[in-house]
Structure formats: C-alpha cells, structure tokens
N, C-alpha and C. Protein backbone atom coordinates (compact mmCIF):
# COMPACT_ATOMS: atom_id res chain seq x y z
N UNK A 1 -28.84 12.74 -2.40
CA UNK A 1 -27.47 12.61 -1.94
C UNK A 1 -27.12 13.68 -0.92
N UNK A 2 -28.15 14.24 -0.08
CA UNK A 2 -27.61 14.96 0.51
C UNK A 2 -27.52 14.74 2.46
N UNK A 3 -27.09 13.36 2.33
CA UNK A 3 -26.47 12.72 3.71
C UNK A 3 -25.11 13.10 4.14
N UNK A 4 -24.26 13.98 3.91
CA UNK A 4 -23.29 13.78 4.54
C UNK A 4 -23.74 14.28 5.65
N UNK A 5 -22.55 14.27 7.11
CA UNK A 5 -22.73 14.93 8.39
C UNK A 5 -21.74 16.08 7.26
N UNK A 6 -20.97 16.68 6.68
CA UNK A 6 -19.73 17.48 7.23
C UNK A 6 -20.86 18.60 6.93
N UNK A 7 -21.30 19.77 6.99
CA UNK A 7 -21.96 21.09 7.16
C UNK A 7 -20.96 22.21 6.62
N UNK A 8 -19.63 21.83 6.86
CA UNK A 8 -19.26 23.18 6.42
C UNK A 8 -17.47 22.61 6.21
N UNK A 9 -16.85 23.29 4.99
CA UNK A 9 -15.50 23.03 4.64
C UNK A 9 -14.84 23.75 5.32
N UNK A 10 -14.95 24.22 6.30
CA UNK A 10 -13.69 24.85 6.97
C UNK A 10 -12.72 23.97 8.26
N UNK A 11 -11.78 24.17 7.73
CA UNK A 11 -10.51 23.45 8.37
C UNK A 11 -10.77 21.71 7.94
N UNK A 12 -11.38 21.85 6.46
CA UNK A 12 -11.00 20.41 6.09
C UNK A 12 -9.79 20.02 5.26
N UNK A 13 -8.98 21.11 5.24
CA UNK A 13 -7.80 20.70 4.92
C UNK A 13 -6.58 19.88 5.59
N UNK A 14 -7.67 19.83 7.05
CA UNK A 14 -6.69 19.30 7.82
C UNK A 14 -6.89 17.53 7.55
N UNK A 15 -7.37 17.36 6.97
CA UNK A 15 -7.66 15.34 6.94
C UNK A 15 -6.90 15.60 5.43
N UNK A 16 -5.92 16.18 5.18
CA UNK A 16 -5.04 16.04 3.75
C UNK A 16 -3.85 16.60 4.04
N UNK A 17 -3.51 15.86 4.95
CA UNK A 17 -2.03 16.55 5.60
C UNK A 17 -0.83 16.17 4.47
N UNK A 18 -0.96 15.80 3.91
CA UNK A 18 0.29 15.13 2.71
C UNK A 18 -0.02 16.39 1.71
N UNK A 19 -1.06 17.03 1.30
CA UNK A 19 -1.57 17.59 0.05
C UNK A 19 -0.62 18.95 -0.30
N UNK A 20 0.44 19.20 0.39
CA UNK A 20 1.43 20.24 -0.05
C UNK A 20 2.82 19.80 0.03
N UNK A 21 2.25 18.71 0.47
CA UNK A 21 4.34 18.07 0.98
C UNK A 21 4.57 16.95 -0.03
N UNK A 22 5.12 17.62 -1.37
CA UNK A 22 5.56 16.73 -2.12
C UNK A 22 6.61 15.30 -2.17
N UNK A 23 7.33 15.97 -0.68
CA UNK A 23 8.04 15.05 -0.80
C UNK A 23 7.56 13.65 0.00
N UNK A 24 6.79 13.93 0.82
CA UNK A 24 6.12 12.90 1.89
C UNK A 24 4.73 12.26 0.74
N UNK A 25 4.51 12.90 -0.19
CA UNK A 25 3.78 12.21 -1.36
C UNK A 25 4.61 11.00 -2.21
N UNK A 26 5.76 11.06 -2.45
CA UNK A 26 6.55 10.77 -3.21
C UNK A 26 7.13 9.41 -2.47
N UNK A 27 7.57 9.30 -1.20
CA UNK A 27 7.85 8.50 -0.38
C UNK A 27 6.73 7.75 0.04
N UNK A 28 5.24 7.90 0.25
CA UNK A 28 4.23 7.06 0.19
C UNK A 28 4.29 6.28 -0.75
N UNK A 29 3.90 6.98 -2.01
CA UNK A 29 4.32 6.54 -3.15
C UNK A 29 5.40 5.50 -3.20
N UNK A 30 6.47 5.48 -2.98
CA UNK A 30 7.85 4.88 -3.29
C UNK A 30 7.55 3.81 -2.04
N UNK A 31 7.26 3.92 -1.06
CA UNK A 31 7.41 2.58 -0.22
C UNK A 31 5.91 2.01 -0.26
N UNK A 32 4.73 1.99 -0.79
CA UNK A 32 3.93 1.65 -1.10
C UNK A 32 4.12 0.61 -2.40
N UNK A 33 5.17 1.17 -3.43
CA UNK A 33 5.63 0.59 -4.22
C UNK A 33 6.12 -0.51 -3.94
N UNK A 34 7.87 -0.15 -3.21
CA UNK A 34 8.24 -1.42 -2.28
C UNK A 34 7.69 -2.17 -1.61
N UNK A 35 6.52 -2.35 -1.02
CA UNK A 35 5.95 -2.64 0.09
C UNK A 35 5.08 -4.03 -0.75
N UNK A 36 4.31 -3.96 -2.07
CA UNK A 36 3.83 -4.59 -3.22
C UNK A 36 5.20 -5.59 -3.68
N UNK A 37 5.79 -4.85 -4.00
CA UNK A 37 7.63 -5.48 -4.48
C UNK A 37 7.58 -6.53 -3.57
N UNK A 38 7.62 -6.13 -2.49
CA UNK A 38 8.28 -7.21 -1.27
C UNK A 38 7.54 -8.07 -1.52
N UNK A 39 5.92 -8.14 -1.26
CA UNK A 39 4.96 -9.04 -1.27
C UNK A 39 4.96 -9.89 -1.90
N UNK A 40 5.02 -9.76 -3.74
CA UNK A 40 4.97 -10.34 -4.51
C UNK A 40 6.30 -11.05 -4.57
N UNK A 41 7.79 -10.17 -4.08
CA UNK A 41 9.06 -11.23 -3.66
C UNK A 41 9.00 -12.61 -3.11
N UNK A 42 7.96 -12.24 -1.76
CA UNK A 42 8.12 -13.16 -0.52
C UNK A 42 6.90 -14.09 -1.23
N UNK A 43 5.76 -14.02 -1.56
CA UNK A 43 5.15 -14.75 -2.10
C UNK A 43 5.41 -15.93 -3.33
N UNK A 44 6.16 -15.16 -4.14
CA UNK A 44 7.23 -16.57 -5.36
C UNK A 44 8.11 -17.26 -4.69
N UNK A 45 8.77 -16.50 -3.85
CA UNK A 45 9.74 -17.50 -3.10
C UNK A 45 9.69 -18.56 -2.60
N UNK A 46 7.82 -18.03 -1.72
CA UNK A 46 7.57 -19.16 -0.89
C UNK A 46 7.08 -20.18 -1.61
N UNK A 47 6.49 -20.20 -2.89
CA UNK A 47 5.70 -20.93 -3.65
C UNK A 47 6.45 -21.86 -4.27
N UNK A 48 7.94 -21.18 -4.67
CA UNK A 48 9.16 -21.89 -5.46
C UNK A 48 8.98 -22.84 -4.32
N UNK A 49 10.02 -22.53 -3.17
CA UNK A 49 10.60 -23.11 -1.90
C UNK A 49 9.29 -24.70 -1.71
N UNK A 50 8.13 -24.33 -1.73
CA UNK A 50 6.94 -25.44 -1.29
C UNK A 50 7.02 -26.62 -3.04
N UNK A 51 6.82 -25.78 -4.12
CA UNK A 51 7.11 -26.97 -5.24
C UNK A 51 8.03 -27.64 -4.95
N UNK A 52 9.46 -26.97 -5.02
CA UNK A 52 10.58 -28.00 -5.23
C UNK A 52 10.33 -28.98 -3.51
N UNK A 53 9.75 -28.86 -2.36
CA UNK A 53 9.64 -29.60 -1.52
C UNK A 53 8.37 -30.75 -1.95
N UNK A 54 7.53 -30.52 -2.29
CA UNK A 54 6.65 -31.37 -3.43
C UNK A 54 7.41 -32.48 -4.18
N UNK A 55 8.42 -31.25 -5.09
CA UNK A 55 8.90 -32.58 -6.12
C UNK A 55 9.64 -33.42 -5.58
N UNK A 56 10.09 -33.34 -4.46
CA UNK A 56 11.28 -34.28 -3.63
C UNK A 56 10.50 -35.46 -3.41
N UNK A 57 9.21 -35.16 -3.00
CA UNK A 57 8.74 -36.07 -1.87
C UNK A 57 7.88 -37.09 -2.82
N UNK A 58 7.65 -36.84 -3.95
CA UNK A 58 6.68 -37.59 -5.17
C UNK A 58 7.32 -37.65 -6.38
C-alpha cells in the first residue's frame, strides 16, 4: 500500500478548509439535509401527480 503520490503532510490542511469552521460544517450539513428533503418532496409529488393521471385515463 505504499502508492500514494502525497510524500509529505505539510500544508495538507489546506484540502480541509471546513475542518475548524463549525459553522460552515453545520450549514453543509443542514442544506445537504434539505437538499435530500427536496428530492424526495419533488419525487412523491411527481409520482402522485403521474398515478392520479393514470387513473383518469383507465
């Protein structure tokens, strides 16, 4: 296992720019949340909306 390229940890803190800013953690978090929410919103809706056009027509 010893393929990586990185050689050395210095200034790899910079590819974890969130890792002290709790609050920009928290808001990923929270609209990542929403973002699932929505999906699964817009997805029943559309599924309702297409049955009841189904049951009309048969």
């Amino acid at each position: 296992m010893h393929t990586s390229p990185i050689t050395k940890w210095d200034g790899a803190t910079a590819y974890f720019t969130l890792a002290n800013n709790n609050f920009a953690i928290w808001l990923m978090l929270l609209a990542s949340i929403a973002f699932l929410i929505a999906i699964i919103w817009y997805g029943t809706h559309h599924e309702t909306a297409d049955f009841e056009k189904i049951k009309r027509r048969g």
